[in-house]
N, C-alpha and C. Protein backbone atom coordinates (compact mmCIF):
# COMPACT_ATOMS: atom_id res chain seq x y z
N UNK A 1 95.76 -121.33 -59.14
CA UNK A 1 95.57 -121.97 -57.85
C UNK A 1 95.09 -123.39 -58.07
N UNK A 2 95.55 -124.10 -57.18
CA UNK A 2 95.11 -125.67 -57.37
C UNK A 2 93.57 -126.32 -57.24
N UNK A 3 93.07 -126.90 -57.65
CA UNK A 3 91.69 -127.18 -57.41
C UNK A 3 91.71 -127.51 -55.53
N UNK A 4 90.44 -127.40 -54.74
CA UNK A 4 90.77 -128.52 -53.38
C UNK A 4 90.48 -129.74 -53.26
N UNK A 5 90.36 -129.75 -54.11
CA UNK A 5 90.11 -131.34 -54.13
C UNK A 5 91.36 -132.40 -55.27
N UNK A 6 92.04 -132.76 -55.23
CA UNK A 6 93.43 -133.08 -56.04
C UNK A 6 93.23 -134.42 -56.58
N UNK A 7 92.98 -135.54 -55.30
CA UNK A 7 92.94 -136.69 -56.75
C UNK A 7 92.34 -137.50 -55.52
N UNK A 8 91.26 -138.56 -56.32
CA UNK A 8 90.61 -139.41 -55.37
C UNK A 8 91.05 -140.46 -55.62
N UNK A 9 90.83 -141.54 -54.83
CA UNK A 9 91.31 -143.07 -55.09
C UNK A 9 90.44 -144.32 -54.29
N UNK A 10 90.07 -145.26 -54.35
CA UNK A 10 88.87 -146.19 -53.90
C UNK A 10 90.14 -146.64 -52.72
N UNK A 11 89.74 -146.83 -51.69
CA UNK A 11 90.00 -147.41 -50.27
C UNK A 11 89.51 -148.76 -50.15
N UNK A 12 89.93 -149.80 -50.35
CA UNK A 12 89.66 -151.32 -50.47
C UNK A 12 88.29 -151.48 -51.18
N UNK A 13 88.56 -150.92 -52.33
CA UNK A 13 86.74 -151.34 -53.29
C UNK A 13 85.90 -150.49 -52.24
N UNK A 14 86.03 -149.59 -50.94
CA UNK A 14 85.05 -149.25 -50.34
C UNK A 14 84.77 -147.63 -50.57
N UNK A 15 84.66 -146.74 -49.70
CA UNK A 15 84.77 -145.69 -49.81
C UNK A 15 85.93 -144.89 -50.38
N UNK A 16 85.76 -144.02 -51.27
CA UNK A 16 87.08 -143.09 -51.79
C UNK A 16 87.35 -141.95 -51.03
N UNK A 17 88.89 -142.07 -51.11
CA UNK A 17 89.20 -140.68 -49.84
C UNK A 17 90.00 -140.00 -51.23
N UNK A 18 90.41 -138.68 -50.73
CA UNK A 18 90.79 -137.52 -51.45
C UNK A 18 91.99 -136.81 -51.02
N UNK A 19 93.03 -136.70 -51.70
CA UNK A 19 93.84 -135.71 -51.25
C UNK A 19 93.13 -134.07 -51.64
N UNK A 20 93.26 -133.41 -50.37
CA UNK A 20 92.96 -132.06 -50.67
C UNK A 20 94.14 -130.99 -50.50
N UNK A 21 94.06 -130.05 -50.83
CA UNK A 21 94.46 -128.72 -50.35
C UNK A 21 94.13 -128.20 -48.72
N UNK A 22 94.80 -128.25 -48.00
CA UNK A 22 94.42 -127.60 -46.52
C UNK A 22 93.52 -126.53 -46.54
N UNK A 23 92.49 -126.49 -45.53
CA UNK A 23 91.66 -125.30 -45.57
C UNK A 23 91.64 -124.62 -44.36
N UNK A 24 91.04 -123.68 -43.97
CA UNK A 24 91.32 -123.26 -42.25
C UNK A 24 90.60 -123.96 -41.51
N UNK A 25 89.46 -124.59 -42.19
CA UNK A 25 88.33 -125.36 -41.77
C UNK A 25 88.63 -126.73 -41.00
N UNK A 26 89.94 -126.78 -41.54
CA UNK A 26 90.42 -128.36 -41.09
C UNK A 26 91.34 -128.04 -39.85
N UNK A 27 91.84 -126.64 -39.51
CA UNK A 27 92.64 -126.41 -38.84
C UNK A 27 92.76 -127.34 -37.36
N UNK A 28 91.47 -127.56 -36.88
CA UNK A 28 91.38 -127.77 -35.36
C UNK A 28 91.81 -129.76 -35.73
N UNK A 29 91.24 -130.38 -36.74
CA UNK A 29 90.94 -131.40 -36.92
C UNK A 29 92.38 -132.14 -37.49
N UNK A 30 93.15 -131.17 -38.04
CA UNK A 30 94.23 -131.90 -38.39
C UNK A 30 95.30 -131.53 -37.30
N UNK A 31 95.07 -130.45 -36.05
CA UNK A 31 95.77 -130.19 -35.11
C UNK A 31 95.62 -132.02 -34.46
N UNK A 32 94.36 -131.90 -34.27
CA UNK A 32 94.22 -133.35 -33.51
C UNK A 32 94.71 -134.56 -33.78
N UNK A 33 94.26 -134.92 -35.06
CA UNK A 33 94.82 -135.99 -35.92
C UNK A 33 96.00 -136.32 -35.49
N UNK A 34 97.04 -134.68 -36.17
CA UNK A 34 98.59 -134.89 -35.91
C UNK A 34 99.25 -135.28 -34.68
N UNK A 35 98.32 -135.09 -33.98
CA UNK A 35 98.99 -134.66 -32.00
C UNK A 35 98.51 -136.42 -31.94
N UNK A 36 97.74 -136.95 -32.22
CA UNK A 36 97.00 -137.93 -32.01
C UNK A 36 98.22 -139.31 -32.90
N UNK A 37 98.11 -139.07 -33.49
CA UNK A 37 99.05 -140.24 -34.62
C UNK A 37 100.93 -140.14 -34.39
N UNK A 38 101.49 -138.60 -33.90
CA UNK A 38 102.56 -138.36 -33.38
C UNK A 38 102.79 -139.37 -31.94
N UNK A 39 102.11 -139.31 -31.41
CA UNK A 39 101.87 -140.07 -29.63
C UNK A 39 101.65 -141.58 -30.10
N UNK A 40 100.99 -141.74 -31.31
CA UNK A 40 101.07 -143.26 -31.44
C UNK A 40 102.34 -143.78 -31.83
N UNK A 41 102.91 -142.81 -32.29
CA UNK A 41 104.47 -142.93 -32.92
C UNK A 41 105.56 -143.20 -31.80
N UNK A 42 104.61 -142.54 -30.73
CA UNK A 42 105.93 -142.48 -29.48
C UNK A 42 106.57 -141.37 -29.09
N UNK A 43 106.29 -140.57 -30.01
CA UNK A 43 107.08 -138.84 -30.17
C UNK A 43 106.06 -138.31 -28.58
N UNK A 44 106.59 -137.54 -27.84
CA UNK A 44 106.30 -137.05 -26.93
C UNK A 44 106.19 -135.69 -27.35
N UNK A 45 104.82 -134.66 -26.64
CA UNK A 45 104.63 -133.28 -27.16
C UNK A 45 105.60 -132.56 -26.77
N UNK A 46 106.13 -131.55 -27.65
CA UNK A 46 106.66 -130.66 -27.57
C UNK A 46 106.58 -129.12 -28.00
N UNK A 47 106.17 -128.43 -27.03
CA UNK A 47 105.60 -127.04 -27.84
C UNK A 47 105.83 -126.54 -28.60
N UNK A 48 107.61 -126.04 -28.70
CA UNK A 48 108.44 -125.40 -29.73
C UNK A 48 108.01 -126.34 -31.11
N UNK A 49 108.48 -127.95 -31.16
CA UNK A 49 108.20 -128.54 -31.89
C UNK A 49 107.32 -128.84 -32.63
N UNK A 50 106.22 -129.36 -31.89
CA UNK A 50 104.66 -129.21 -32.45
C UNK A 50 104.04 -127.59 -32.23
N UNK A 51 104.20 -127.01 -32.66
CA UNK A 51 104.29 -125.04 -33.15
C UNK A 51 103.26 -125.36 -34.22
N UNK A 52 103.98 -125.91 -35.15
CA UNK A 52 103.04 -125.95 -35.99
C UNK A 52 101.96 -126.77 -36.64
N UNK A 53 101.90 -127.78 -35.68
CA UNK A 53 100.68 -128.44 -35.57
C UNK A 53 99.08 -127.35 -35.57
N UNK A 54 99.01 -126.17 -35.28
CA UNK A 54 97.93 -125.69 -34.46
C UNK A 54 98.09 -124.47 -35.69
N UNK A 55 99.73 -124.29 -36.16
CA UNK A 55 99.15 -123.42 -37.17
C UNK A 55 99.80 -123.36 -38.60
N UNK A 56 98.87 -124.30 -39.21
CA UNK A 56 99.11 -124.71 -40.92
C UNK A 56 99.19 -123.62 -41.52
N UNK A 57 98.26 -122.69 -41.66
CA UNK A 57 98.54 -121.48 -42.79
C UNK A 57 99.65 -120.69 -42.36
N UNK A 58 99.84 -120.53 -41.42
CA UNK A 58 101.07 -119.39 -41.24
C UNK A 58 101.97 -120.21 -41.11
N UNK A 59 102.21 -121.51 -41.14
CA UNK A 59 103.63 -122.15 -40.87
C UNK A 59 104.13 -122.59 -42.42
N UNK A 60 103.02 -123.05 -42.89
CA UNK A 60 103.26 -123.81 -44.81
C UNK A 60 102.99 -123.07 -45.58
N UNK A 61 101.36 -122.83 -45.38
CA UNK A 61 100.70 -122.22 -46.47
C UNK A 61 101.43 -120.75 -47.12
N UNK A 62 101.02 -119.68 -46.09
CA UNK A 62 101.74 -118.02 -46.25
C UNK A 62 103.19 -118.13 -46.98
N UNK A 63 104.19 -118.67 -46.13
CA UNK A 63 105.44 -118.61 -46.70
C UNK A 63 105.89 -119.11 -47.71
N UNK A 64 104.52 -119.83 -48.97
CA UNK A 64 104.93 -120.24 -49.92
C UNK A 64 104.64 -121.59 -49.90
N UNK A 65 104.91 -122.59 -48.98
CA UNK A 65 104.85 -124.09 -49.09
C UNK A 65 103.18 -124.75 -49.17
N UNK A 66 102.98 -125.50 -48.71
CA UNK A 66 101.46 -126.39 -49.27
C UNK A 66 101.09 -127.49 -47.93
N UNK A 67 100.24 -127.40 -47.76
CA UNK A 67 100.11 -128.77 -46.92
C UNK A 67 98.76 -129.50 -47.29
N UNK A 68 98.72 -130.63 -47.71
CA UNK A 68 97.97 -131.61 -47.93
C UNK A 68 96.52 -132.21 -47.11
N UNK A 69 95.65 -132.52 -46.92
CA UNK A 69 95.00 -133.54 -46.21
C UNK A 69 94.09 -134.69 -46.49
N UNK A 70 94.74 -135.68 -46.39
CA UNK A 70 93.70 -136.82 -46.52
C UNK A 70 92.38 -137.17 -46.11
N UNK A 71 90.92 -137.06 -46.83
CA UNK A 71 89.96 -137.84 -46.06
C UNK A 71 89.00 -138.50 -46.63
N UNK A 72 88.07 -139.39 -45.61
CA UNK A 72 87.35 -140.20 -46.09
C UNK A 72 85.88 -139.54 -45.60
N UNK A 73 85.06 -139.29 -46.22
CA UNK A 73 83.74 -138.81 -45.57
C UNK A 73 84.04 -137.90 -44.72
N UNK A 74 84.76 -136.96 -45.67
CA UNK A 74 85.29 -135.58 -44.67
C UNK A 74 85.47 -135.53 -43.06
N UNK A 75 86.52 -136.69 -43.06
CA UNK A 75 86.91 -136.82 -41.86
C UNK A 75 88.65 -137.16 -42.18
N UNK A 76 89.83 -136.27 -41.84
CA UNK A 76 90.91 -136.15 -42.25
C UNK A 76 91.86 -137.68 -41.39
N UNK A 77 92.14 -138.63 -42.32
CA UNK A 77 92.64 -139.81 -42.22
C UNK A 77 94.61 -139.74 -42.71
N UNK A 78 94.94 -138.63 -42.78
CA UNK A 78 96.15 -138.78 -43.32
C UNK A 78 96.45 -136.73 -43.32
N UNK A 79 97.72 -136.68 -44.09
CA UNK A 79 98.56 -135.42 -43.95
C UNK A 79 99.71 -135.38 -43.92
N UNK A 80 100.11 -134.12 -45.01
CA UNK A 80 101.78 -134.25 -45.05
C UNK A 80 101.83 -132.55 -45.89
N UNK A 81 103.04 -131.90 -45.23
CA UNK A 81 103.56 -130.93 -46.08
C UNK A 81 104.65 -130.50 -46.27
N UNK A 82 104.83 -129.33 -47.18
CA UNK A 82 105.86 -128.54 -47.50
C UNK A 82 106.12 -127.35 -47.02
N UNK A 83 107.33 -127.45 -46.51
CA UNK A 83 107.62 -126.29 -45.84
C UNK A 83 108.92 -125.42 -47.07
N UNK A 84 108.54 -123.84 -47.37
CA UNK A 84 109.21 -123.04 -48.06
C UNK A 84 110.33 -122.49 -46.95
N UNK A 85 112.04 -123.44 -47.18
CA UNK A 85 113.04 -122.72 -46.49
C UNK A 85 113.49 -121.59 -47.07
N UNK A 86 113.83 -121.45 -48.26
CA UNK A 86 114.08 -119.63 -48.47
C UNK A 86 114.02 -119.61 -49.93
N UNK A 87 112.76 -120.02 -50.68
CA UNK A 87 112.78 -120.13 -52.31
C UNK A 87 112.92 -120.78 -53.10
N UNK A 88 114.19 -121.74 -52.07
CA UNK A 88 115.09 -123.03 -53.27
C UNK A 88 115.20 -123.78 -52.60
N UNK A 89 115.25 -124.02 -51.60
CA UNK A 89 114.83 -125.31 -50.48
C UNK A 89 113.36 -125.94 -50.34
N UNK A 90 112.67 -126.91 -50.29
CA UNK A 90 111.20 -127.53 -49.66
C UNK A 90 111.80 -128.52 -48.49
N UNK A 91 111.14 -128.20 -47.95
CA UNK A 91 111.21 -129.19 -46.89
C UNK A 91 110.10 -130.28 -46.40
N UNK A 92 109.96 -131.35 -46.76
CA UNK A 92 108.63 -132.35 -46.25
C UNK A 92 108.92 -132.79 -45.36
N UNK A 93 107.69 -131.99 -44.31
CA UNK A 93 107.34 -132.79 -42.91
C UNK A 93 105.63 -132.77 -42.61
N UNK A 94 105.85 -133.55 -41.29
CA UNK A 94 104.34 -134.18 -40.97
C UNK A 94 103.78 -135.10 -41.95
N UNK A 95 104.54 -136.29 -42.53
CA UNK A 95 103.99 -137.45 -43.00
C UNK A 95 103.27 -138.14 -41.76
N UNK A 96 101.88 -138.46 -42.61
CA UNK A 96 100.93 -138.85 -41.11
C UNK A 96 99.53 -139.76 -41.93
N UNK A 97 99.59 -140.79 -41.61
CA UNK A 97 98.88 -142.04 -42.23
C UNK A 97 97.99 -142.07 -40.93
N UNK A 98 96.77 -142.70 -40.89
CA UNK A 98 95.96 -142.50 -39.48
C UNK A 98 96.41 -144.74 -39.68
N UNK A 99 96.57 -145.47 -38.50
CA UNK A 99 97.37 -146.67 -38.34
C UNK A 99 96.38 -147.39 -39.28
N UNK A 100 95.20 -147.74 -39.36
CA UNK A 100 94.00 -148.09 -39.68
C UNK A 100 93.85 -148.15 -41.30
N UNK A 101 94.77 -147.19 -42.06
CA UNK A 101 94.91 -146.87 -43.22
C UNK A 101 96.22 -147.17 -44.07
N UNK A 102 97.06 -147.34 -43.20
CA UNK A 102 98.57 -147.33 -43.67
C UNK A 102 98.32 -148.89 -44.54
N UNK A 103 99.24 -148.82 -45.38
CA UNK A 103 99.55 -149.57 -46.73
C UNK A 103 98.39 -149.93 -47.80
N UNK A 104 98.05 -148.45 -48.03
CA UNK A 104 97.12 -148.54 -49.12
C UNK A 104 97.20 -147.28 -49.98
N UNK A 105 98.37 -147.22 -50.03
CA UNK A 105 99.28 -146.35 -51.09
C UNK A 105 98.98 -144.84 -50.37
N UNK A 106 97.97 -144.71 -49.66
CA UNK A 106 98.10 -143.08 -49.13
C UNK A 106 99.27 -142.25 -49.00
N UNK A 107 99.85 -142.74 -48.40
CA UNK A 107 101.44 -142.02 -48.01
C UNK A 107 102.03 -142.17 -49.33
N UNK A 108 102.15 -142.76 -49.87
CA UNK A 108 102.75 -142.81 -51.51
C UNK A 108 102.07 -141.68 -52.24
N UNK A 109 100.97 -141.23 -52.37
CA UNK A 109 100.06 -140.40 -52.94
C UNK A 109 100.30 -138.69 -52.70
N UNK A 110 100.66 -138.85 -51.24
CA UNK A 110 101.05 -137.91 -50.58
C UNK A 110 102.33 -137.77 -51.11
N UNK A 111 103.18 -138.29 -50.84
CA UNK A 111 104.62 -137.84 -51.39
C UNK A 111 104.95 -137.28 -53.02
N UNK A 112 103.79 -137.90 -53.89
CA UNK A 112 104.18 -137.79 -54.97
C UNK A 112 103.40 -136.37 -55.43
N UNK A 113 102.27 -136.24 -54.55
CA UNK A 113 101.39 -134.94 -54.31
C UNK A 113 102.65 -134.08 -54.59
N UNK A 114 103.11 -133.71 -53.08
CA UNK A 114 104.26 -132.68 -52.74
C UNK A 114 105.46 -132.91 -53.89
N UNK A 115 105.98 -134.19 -54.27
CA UNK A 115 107.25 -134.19 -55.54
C UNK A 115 106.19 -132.92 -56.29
N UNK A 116 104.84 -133.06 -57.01
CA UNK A 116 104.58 -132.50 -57.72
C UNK A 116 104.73 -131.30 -57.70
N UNK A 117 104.27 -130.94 -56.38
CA UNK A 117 103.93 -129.05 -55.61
C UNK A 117 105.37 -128.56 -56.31
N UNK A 118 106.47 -129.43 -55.23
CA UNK A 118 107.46 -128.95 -55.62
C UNK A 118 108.56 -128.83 -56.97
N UNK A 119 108.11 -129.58 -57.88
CA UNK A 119 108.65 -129.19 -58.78
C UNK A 119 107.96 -128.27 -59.84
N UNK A 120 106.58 -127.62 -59.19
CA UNK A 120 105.28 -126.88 -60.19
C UNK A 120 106.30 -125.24 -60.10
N UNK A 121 106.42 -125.14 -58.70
CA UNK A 121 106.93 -123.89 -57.91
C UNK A 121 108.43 -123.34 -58.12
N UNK A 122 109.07 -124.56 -58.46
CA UNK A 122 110.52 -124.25 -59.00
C UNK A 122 111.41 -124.34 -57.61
N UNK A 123 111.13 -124.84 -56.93
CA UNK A 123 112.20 -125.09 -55.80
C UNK A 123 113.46 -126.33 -56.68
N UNK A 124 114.58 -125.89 -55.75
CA UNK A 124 115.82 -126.83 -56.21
C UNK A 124 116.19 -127.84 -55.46
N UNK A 125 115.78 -127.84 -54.78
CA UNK A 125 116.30 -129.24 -53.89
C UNK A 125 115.14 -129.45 -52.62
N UNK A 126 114.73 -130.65 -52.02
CA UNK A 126 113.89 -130.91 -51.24
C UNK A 126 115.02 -131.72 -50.27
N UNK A 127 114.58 -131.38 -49.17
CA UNK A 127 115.43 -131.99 -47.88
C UNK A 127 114.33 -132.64 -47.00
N UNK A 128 114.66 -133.51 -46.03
CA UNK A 128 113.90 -134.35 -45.22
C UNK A 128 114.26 -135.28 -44.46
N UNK A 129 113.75 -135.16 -42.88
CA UNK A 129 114.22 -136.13 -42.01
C UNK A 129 113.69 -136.72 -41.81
N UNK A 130 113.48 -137.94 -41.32
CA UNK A 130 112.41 -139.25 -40.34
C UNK A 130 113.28 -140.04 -40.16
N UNK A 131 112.22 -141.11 -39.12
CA UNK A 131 112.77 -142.07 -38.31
C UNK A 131 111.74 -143.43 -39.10
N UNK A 132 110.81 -142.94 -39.95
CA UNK A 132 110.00 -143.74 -40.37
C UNK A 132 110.59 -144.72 -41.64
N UNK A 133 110.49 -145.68 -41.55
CA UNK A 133 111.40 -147.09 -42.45
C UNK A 133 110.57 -146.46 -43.75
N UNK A 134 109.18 -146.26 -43.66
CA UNK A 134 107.89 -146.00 -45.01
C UNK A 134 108.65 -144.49 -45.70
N UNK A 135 108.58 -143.95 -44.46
CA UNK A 135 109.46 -142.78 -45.43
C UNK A 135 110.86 -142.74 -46.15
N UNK A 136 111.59 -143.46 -45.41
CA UNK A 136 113.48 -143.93 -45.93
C UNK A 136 113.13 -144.37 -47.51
N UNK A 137 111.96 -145.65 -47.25
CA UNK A 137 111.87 -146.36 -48.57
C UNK A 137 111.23 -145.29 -49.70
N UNK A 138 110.30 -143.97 -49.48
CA UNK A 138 109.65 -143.50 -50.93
C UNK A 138 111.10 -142.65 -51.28
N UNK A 139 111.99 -142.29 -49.59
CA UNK A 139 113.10 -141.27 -50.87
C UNK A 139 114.10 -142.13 -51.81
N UNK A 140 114.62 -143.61 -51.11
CA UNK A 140 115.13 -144.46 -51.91
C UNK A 140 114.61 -144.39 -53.27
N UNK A 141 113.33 -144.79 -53.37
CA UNK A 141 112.84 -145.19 -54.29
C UNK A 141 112.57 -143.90 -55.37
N UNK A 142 112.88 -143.04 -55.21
CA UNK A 142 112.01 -141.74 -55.30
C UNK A 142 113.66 -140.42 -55.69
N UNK A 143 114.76 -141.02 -55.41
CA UNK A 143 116.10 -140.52 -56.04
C UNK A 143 116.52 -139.74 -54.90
N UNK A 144 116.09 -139.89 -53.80
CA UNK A 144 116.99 -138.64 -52.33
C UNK A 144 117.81 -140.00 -52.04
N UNK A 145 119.01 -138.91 -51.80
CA UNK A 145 119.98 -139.80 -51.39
C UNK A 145 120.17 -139.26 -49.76
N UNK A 146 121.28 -140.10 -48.87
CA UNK A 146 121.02 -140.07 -47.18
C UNK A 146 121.88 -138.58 -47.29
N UNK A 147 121.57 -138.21 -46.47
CA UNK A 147 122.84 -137.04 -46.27
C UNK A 147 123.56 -136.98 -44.76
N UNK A 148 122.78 -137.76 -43.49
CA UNK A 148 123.20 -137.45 -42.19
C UNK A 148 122.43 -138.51 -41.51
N UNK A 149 122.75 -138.89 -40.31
CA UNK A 149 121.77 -139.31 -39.07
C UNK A 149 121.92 -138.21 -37.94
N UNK A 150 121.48 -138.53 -37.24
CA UNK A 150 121.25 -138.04 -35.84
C UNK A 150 120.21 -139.01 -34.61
N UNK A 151 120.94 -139.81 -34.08
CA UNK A 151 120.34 -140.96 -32.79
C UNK A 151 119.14 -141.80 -34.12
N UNK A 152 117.84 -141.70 -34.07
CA UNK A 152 117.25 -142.59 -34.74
C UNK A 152 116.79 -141.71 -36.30
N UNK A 153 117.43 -140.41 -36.74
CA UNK A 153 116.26 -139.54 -37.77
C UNK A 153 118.05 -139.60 -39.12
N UNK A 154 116.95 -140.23 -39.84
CA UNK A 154 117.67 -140.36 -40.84
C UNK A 154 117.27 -139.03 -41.74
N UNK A 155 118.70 -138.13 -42.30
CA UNK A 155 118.26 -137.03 -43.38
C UNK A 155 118.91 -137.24 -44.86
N UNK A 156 117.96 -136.63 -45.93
CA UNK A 156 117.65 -136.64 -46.83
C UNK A 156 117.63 -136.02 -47.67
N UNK A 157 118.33 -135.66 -48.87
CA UNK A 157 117.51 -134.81 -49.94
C UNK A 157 117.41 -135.24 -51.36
N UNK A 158 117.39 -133.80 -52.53
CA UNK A 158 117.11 -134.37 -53.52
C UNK A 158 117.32 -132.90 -54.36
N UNK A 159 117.94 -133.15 -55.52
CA UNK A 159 118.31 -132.45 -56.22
C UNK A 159 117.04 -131.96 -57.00
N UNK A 160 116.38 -131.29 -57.90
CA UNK A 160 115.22 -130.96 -58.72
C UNK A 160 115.73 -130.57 -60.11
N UNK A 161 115.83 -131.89 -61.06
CA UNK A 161 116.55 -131.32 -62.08
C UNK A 161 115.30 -131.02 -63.03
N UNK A 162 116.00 -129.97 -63.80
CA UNK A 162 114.23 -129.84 -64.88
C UNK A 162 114.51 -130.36 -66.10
């Protein structure tokens, strides 16, 4: 099992935040966060959709996948996970930077978090959609090639060679 605490990093010479392992503890706090930073995005709530905002362990965790959380003075500033499609699929969603924080490699940290998860676990290919330019650029950069659009959500994947 993974430590919860994964890797720290200094936040402008100031305070160090932490990628962790999700706990149930965070459940209510990263419900908020997400619902909170989604609406800054513009995304309008949707129940079916945001489902699993409210429930991390049974949506990531149980079925195999992982979900992440960022914070600073145990207060969750970021978040992103993996979702287990049937063994050999991952799927990364809920990339989520709190605005205040974005371009200070967090979201980079995060992605390379989950590259890791997923290639520890043996999944074969990782798939992924957004509308986010930050996200287009780590799969560029990062070997997913486009596979589709749909109106503004660009999709994605990536082969897992060992």
């Amino acid at each position: 099992m993974e430590n919860a605490t994964e890797t720290t990093n200094e936040y402008e010479n100031k305070k160090p935040y932490t990628i962790e392992l999700f706990n149930k503890e965070d459940q209510e706090e990263v419900e908020k966060f997400g619902l909170e930073v989604s609406k800054e995005m513009g995304q309008v709530y949707d129940t079916e959709l945001d489902y699993d905002w409210g429930h991390i362990k049974e949506v990531y965790i149980d079925p195999g996948g992982t979900f992440y959380v960022v914070k600073i003075d145990n207060c969750i500033i970021g978040c992103a996970g993996v979702k287990n499609k049937d063994g050999v699929v991952a799927e990364f969603k809920r990339d989520r930077v709190g605005k205040e924080f974005r371009g200070r490699g967090i979201g980079r940290g995060l992605f390379e978090k989950r590259l890791d998860f997923v290639k520890s676990k043996g999944f074969k290919k990782i798939i992924l959609d957004t509308n986010n330019p930050i996200i287009e650029h780590f799969c560029k950069e990062f070997g997913f090639h486009e596979t589709g659009r749909k109106g503004n959500d660009v999709f994605y994947e990536k082969e897992i060679v060992e």
